[in-house]
N, C-alpha and C. Protein backbone atom coordinates (compact mmCIF):
# COMPACT_ATOMS: atom_id res chain seq x y z
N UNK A 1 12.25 21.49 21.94
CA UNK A 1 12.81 20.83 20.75
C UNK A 1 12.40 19.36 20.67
N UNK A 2 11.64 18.70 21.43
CA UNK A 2 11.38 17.47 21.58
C UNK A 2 10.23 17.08 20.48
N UNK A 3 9.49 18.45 19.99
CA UNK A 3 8.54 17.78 19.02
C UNK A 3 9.86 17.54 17.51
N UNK A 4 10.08 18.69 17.68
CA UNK A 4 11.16 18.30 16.53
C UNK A 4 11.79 16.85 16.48
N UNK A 5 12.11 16.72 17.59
CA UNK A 5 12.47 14.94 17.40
C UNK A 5 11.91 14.13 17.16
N UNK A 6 10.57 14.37 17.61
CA UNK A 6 9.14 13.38 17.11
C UNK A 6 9.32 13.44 15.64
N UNK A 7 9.30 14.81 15.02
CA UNK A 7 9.28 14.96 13.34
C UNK A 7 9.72 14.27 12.94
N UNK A 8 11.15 13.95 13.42
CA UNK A 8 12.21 13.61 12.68
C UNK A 8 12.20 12.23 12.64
N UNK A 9 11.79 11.57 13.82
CA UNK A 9 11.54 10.19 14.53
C UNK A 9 10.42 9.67 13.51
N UNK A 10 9.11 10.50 13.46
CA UNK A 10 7.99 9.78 12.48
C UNK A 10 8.86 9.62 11.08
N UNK A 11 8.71 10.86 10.50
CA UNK A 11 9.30 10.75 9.31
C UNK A 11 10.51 9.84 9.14
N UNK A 12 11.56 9.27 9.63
CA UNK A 12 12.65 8.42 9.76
C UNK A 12 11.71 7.19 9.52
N UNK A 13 10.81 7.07 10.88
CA UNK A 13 10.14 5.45 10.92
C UNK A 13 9.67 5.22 10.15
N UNK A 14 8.94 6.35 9.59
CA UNK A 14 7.74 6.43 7.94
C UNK A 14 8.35 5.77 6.78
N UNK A 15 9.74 6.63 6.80
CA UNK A 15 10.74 5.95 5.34
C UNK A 15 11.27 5.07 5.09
N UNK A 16 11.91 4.14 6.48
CA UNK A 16 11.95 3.21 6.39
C UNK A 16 11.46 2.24 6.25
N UNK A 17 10.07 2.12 6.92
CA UNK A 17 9.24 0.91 6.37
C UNK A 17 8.22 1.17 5.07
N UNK A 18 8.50 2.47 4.64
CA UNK A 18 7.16 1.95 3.58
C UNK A 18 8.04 2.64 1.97
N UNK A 19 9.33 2.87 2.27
CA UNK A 19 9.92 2.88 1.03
C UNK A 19 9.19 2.30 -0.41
N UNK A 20 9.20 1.19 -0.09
CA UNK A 20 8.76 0.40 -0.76
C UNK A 20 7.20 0.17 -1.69
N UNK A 21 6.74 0.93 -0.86
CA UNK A 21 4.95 1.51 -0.94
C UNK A 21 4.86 2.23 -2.10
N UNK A 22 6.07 2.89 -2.60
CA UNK A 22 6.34 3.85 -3.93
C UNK A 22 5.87 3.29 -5.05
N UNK A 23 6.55 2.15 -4.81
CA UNK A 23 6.58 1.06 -6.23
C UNK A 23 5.27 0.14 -6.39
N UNK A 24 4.36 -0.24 -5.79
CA UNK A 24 2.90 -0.20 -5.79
C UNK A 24 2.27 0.82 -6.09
N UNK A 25 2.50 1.93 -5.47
CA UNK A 25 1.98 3.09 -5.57
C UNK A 25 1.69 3.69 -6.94
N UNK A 26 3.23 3.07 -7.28
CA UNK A 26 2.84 4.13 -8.97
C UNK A 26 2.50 2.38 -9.98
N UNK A 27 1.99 1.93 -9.59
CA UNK A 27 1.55 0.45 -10.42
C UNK A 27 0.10 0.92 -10.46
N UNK A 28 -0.58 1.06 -8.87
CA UNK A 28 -1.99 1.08 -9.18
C UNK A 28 -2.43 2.88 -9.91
N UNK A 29 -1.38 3.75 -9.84
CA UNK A 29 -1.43 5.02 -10.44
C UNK A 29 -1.36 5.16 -12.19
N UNK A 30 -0.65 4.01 -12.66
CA UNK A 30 -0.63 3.45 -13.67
C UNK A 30 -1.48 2.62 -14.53
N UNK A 31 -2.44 2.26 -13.61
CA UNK A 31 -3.22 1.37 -13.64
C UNK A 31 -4.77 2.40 -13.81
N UNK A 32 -5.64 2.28 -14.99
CA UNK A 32 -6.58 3.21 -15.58
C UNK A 32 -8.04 2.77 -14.91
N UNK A 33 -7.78 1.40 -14.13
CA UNK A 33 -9.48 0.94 -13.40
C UNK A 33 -9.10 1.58 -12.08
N UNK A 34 -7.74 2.11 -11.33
CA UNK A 34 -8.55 2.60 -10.55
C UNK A 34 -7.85 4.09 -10.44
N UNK A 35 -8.99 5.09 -9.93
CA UNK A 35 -9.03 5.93 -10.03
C UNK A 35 -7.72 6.61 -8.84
N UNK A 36 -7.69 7.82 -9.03
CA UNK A 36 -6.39 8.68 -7.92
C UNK A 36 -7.45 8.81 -6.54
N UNK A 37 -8.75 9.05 -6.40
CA UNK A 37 -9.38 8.80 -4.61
C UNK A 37 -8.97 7.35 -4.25
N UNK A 38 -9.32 6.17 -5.33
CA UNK A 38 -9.64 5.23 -5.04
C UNK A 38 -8.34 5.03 -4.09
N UNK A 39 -7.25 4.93 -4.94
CA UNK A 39 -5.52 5.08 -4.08
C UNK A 39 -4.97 5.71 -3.36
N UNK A 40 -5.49 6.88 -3.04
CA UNK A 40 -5.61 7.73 -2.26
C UNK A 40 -5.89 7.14 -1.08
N UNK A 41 -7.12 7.32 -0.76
CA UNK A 41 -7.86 6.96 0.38
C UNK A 41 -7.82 5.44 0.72
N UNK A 42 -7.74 4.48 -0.23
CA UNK A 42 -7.51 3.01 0.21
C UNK A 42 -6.02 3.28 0.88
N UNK A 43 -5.02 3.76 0.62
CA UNK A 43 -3.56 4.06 0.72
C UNK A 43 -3.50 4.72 2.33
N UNK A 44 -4.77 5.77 2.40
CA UNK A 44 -4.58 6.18 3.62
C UNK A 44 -5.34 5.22 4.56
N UNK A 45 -6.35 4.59 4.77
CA UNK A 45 -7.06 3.39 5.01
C UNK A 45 -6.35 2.49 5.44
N UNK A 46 -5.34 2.24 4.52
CA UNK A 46 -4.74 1.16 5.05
C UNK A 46 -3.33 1.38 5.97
N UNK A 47 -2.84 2.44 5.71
CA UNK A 47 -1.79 2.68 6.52
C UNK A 47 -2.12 3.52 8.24
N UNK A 48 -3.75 3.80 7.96
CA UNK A 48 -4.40 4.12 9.54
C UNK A 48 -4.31 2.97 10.20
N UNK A 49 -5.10 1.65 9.44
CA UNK A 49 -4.75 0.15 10.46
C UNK A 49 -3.80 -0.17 10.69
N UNK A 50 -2.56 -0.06 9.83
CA UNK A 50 -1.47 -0.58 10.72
C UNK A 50 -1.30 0.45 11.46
N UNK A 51 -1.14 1.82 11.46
CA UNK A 51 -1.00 2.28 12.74
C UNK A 51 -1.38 2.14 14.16
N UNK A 52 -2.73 1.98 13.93
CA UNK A 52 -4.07 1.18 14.26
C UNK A 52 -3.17 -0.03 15.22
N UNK A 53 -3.06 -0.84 14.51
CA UNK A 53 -2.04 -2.37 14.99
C UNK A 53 -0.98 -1.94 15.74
N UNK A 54 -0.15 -0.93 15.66
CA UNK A 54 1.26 -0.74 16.46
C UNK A 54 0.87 0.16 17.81
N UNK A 55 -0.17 0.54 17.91
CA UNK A 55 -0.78 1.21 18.71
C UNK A 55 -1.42 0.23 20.01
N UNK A 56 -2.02 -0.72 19.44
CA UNK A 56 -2.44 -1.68 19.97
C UNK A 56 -1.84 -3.23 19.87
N UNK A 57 -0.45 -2.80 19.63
CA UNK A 57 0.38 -4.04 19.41
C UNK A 57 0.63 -4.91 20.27
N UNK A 58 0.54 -4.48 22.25
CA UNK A 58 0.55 -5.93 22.65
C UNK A 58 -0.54 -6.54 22.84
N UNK A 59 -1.88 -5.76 23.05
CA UNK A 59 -2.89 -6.69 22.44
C UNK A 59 -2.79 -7.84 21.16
N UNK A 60 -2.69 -6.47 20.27
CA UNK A 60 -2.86 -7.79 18.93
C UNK A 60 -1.61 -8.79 18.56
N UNK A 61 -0.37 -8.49 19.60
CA UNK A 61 0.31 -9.63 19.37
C UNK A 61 -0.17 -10.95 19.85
N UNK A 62 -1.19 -10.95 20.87
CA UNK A 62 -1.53 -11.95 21.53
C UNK A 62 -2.77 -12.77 20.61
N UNK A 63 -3.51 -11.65 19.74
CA UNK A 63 -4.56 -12.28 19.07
C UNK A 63 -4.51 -12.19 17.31
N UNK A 64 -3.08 -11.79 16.79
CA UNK A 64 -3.27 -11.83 15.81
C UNK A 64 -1.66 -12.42 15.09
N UNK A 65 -1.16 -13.38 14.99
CA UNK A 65 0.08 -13.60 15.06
C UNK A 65 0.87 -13.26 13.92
N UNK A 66 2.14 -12.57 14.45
CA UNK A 66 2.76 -12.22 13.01
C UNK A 66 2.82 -13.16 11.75
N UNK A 67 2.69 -14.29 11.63
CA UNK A 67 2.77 -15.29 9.89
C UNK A 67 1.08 -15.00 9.60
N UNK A 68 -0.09 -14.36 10.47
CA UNK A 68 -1.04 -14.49 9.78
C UNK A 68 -1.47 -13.13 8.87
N UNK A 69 -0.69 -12.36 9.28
CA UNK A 69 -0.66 -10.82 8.81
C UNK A 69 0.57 -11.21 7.38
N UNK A 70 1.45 -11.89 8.21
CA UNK A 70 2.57 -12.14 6.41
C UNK A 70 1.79 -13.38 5.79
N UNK A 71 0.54 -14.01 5.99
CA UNK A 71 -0.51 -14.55 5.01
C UNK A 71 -0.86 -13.72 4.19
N UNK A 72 -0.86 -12.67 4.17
CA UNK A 72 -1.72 -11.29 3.49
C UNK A 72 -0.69 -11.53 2.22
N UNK A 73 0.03 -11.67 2.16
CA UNK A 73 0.72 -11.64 1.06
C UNK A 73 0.46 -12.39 -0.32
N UNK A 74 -0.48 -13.45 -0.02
CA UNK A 74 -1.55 -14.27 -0.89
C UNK A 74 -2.18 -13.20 -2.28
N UNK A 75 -2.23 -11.78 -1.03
CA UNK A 75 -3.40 -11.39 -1.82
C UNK A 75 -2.59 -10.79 -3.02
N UNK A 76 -1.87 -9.75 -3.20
CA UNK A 76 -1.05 -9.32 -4.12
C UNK A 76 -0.56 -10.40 -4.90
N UNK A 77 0.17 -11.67 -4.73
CA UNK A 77 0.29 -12.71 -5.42
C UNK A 77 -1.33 -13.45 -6.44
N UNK A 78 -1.92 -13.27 -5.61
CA UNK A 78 -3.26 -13.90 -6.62
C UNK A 78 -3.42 -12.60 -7.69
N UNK A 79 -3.39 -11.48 -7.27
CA UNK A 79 -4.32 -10.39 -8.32
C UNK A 79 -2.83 -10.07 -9.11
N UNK A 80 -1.75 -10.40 -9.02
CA UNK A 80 -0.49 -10.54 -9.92
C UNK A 80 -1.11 -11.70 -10.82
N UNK A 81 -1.18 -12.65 -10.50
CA UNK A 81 -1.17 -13.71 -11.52
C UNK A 81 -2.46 -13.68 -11.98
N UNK A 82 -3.53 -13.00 -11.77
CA UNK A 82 -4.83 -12.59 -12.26
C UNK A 82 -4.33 -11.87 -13.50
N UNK A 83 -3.50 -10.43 -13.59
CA UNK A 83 -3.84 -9.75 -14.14
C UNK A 83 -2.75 -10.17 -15.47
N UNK A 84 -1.28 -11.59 -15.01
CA UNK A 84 -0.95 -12.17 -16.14
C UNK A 84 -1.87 -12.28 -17.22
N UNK A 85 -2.25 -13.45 -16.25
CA UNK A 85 -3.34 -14.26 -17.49
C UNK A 85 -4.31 -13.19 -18.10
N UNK A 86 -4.86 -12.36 -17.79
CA UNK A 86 -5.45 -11.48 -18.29
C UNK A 86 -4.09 -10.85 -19.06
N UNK A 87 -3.41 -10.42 -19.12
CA UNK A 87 -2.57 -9.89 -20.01
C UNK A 87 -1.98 -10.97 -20.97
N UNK A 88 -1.89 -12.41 -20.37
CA UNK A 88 -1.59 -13.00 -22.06
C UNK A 88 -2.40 -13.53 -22.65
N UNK A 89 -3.82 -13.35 -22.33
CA UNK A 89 -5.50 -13.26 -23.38
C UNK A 89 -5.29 -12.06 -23.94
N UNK A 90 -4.39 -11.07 -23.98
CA UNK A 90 -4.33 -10.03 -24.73
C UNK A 90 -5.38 -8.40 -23.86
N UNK A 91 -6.22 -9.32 -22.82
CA UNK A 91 -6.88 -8.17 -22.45
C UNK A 91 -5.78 -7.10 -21.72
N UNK A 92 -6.05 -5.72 -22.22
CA UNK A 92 -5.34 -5.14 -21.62
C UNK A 92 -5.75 -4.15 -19.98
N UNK A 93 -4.62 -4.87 -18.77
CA UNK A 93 -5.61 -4.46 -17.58
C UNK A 93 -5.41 -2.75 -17.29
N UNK A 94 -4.68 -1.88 -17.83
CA UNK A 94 -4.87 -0.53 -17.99
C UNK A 94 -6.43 -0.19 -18.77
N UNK A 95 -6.76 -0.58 -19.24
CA UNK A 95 -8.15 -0.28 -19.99
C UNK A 95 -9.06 0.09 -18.87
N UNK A 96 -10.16 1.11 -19.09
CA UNK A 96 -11.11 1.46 -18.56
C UNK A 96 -12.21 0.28 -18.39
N UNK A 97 -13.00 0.24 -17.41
CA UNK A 97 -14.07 -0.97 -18.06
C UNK A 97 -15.47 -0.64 -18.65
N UNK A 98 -15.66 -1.43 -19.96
CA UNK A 98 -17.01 -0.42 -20.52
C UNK A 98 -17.81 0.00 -19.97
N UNK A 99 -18.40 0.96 -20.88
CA UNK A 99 -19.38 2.04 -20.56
C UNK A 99 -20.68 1.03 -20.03
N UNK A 100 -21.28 -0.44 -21.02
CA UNK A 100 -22.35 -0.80 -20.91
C UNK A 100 -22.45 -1.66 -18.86
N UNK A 101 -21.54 -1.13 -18.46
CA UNK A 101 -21.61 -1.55 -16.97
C UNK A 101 -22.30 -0.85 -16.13
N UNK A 102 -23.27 -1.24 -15.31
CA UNK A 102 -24.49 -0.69 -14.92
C UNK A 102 -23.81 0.19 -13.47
N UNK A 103 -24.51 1.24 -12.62
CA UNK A 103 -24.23 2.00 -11.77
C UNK A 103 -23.86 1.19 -10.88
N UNK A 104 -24.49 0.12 -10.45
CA UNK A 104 -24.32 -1.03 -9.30
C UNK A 104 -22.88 -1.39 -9.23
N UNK A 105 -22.31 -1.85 -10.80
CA UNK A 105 -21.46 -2.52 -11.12
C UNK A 105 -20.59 -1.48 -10.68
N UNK A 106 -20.84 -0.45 -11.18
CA UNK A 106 -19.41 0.68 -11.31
C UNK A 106 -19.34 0.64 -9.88
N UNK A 107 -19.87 0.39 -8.83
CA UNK A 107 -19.79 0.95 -7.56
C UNK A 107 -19.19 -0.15 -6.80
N UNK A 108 -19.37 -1.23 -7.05
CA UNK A 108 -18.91 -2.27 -6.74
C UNK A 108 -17.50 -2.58 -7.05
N UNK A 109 -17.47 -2.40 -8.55
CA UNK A 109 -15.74 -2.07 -8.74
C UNK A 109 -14.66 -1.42 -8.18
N UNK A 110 -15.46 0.07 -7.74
CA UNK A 110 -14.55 0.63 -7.45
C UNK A 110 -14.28 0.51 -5.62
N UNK A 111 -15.58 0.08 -4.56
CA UNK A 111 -15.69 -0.65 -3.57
C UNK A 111 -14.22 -2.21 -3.77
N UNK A 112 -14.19 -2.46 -4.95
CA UNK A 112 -13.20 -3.61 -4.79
C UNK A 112 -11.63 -3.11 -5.05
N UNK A 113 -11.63 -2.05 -5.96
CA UNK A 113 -10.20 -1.22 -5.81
C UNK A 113 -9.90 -0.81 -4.67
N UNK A 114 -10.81 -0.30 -4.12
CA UNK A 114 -10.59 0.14 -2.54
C UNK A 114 -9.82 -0.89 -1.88
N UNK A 115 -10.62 -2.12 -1.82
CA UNK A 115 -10.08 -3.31 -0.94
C UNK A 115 -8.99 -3.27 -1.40
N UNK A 116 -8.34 -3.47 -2.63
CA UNK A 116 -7.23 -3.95 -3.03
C UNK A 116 -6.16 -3.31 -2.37
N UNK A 117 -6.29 -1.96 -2.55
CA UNK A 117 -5.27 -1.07 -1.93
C UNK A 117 -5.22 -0.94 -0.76
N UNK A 118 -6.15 -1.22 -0.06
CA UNK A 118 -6.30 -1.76 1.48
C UNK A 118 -5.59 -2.88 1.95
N UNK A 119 -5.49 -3.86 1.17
CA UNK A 119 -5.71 -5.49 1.46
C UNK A 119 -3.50 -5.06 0.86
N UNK A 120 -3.62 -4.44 -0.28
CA UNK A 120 -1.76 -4.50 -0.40
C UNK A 120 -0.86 -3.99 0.16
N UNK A 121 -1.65 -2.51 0.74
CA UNK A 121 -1.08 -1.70 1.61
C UNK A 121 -0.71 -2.59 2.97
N UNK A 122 -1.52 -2.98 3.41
CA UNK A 122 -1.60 -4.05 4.94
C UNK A 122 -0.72 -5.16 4.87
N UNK A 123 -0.81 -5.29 3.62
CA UNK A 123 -0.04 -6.91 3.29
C UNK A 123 1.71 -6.23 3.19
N UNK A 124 1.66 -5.54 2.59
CA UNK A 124 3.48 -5.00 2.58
C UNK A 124 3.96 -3.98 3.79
N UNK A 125 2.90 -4.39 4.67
CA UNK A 125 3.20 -3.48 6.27
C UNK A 125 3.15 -4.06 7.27
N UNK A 126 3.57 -5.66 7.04
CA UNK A 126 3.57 -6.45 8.13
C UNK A 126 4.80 -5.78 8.92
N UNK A 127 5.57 -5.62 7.67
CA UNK A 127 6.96 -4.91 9.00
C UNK A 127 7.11 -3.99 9.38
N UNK A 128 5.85 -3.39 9.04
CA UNK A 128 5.70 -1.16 9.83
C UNK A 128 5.62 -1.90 11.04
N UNK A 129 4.57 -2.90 11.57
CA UNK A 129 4.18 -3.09 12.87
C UNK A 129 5.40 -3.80 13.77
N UNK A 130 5.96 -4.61 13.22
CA UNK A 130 7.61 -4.96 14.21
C UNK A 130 8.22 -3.48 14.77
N UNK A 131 7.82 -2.37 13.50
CA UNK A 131 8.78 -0.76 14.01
C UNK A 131 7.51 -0.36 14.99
N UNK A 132 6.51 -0.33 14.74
CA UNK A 132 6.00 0.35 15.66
C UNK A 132 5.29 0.51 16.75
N UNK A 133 5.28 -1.10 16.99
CA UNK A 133 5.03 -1.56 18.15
C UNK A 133 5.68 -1.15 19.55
N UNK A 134 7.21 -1.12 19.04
CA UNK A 134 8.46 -0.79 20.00
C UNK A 134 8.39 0.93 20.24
N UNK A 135 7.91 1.74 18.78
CA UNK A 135 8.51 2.76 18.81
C UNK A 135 7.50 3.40 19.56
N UNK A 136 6.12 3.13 19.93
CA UNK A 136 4.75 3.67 20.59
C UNK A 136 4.76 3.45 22.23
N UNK A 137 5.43 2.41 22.25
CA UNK A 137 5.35 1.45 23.27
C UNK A 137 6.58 2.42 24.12
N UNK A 138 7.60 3.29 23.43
CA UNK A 138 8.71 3.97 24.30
C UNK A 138 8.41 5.35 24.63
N UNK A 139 7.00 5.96 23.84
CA UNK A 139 7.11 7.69 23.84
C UNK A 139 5.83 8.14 24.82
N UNK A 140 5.52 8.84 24.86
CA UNK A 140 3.89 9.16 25.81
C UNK A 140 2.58 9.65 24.42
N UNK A 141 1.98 9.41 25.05
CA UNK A 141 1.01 9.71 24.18
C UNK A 141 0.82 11.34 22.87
N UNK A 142 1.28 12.13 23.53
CA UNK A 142 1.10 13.22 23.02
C UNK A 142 2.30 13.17 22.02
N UNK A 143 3.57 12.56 22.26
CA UNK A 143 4.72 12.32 20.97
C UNK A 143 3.94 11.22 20.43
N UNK A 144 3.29 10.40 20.42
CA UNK A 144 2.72 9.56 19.83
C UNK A 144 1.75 10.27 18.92
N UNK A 145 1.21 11.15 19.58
CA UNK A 145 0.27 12.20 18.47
C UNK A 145 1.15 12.56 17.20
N UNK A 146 1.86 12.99 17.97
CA UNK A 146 3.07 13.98 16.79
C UNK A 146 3.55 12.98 15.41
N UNK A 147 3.99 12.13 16.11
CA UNK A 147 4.09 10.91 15.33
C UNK A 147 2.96 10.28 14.30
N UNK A 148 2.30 10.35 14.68
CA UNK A 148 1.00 9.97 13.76
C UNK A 148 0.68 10.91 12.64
N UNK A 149 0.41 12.22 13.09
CA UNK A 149 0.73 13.07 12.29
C UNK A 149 1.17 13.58 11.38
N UNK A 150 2.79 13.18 11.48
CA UNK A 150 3.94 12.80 10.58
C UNK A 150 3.62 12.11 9.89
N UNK A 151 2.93 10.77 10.25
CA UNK A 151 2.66 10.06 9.23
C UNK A 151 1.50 9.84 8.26
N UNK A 152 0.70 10.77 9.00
CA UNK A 152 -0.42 11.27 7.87
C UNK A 152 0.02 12.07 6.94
N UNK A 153 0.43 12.74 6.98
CA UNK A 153 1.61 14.05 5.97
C UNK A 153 2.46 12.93 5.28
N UNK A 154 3.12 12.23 5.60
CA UNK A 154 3.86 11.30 5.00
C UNK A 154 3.03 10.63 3.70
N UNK A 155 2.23 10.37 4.43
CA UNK A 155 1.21 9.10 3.40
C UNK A 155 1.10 10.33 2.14
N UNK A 156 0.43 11.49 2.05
CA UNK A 156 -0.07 12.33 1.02
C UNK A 156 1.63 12.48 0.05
N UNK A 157 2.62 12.92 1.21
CA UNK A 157 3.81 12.71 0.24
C UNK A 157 4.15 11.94 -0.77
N UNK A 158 4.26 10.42 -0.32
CA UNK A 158 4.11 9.01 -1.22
C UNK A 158 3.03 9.62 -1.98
N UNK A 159 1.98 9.87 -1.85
CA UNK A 159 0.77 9.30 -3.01
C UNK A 159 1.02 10.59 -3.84
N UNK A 160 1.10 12.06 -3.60
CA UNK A 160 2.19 13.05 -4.62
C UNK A 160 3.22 12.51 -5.16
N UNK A 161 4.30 11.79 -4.78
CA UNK A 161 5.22 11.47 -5.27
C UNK A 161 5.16 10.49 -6.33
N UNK A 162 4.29 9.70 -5.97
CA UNK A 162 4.13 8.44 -7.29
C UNK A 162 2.78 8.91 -8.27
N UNK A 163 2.19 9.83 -7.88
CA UNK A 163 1.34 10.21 -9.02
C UNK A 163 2.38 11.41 -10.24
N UNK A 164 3.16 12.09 -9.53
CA UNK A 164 4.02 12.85 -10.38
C UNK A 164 4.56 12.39 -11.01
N UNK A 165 5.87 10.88 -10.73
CA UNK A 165 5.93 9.70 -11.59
C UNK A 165 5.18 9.58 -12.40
N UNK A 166 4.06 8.91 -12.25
CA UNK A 166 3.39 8.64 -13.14
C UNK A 166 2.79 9.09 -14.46
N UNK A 167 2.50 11.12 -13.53
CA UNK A 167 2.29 11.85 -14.52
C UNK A 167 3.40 12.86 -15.22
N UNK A 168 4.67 12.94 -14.77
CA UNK A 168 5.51 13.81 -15.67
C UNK A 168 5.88 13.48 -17.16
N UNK A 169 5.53 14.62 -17.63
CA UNK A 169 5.57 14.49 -18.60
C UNK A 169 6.63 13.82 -19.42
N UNK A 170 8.05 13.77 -18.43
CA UNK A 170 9.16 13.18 -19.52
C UNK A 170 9.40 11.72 -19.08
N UNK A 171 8.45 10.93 -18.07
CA UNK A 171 8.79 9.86 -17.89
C UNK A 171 7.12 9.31 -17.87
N UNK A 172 6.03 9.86 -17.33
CA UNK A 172 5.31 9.38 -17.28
C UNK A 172 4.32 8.38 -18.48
N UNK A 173 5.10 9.24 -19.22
CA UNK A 173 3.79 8.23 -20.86
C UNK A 173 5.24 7.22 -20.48
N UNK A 174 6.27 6.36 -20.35
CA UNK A 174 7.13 5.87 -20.32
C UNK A 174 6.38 4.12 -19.36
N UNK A 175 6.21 5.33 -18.11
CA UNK A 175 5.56 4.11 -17.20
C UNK A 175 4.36 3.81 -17.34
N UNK A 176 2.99 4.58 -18.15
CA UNK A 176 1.86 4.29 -18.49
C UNK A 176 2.39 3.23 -19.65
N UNK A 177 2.94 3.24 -20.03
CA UNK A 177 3.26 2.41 -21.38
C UNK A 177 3.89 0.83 -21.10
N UNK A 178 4.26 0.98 -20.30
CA UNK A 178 4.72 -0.53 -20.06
C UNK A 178 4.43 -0.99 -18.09
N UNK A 179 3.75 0.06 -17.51
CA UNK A 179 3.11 -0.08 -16.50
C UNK A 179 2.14 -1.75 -16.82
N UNK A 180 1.22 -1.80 -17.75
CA UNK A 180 0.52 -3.03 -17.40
C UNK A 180 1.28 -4.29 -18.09
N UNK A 181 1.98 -3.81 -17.89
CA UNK A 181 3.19 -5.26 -18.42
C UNK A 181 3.96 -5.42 -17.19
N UNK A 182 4.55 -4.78 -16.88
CA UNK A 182 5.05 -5.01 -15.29
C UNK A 182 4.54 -5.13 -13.93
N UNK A 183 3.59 -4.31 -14.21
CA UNK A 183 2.87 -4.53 -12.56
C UNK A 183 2.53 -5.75 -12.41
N UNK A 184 1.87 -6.99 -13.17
CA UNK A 184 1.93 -8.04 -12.56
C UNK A 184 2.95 -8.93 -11.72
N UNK A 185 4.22 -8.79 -12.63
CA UNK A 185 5.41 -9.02 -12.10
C UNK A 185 5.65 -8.68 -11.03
N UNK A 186 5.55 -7.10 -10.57
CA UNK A 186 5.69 -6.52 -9.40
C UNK A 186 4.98 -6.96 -8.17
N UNK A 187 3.44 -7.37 -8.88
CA UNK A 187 2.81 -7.64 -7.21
C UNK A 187 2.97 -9.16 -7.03
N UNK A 188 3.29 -9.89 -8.42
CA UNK A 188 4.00 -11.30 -7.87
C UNK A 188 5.08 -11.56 -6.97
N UNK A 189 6.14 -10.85 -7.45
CA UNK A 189 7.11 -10.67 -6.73
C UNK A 189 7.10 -10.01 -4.80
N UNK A 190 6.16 -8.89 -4.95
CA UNK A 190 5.80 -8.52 -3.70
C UNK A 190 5.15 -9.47 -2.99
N UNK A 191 4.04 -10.29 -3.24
CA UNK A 191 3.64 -11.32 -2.47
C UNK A 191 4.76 -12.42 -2.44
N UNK A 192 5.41 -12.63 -3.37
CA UNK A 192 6.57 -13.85 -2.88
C UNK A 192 7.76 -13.29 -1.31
N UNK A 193 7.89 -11.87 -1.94
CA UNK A 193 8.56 -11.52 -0.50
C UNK A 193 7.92 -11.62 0.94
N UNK A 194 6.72 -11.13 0.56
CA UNK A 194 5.84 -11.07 2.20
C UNK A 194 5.98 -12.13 2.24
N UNK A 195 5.50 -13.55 1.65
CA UNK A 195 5.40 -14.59 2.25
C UNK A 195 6.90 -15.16 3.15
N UNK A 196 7.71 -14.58 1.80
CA UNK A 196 9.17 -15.60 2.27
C UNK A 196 9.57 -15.12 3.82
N UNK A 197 8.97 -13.57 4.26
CA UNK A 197 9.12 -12.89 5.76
C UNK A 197 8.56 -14.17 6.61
N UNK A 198 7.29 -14.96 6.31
CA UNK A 198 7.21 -16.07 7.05
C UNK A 198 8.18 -16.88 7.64
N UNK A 199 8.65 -17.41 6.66
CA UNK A 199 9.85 -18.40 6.86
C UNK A 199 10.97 -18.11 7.07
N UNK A 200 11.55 -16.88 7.06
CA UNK A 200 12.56 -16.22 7.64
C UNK A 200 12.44 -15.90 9.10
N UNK A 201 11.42 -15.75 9.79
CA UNK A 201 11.18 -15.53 10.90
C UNK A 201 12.37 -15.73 11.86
């Protein structure tokens, strides 16, 4: 019965720290430049490194200090107030980007959605790694498997869950509709929290 506790243990640790991952989740799902792989896989990408980090947490406590990981929080704050001002020029940032954009370009764009969801995912998981530094650091390796596991299954959950949001039919035209009016707000606000984790320390 001990894997069962692992289950229960990942999935517990999973929900608690990335609750929050929902509500990004269905912003960039909402969001028409980037695509469902792009969030997908940046989403899983980024939640492998912090695992990545809690795995190797007393190393990287020594070489990577917790306020420089809650620096990350810059980044969601800049591409919030990016996509204001782009929204009160009237451009709208749900829009596709034209057709006359060359293959290079398209590839490059979507190479930079990647980052993003990489770079926000990491940035609002400074505090997975406080949980899972401790929680890796107490089990043996093979519950540590189990655990990981869990949280690969986990991650596909979230990214089902906020694409169904996004797409049901009795709410979803709801949040496509005022999705690029809020999400800036949202990732402003999300970078003001990561940061303020600084100074709360």
């Amino acid at each position: 019965m001990k894997w069962v506790s692992m289950i229960l243990l990942g999935a517990t640790a999973f929900t608690a720290t990335n609750i929050d991952d929902l509500l990004f989740l269905v912003v960039f799902f909402a969001n028409h430049r980037f695509s469902t792989a792009q969030i997908v896989i940046g989403h899983y990408l980024g939640i492998t490194l912090l695992i990545l980090f809690g795995l190797l947490g007393s190393l990287l406590a020594r070489v990577v200090p917790g306020y420089l990981i809650g620096l990350l929080g810059l980044f969601p704050l800049g591409l919030g107030i990016k996509w204001l001002v782009d929204l009160c020029k009237g451009q709208e940032i749900n829009e596709p980007e034209p057709d006359l954009k060359t293959t290079r370009s398209g590839n490059t764009n979507a190479f930079s959605n990647l980052v993003t969801v990489i770079t926000v995912t990491i940035a609002n998981g400074s505090d997975n790694i406080s949980v899972y530094v401790p929680l890796f650091a107490r089990i043996t390796p093979s519950q540590a498997l189990t655990v990981v596991i869990v949280f690969i299954v986990m991650v596909a959950v979230w990214c089902a869950g906020a694409y169904f949001l996004v797409n049901n039919r009795f709410i979803g035209d709801k949040i496509r509709r005022v999705g690029d009016r809020i999400a800036p707000w949202i990732l402003i606000g999300l970078g003001i929290f990561i940061l303020s984790k600084i100074f709360l320390r």
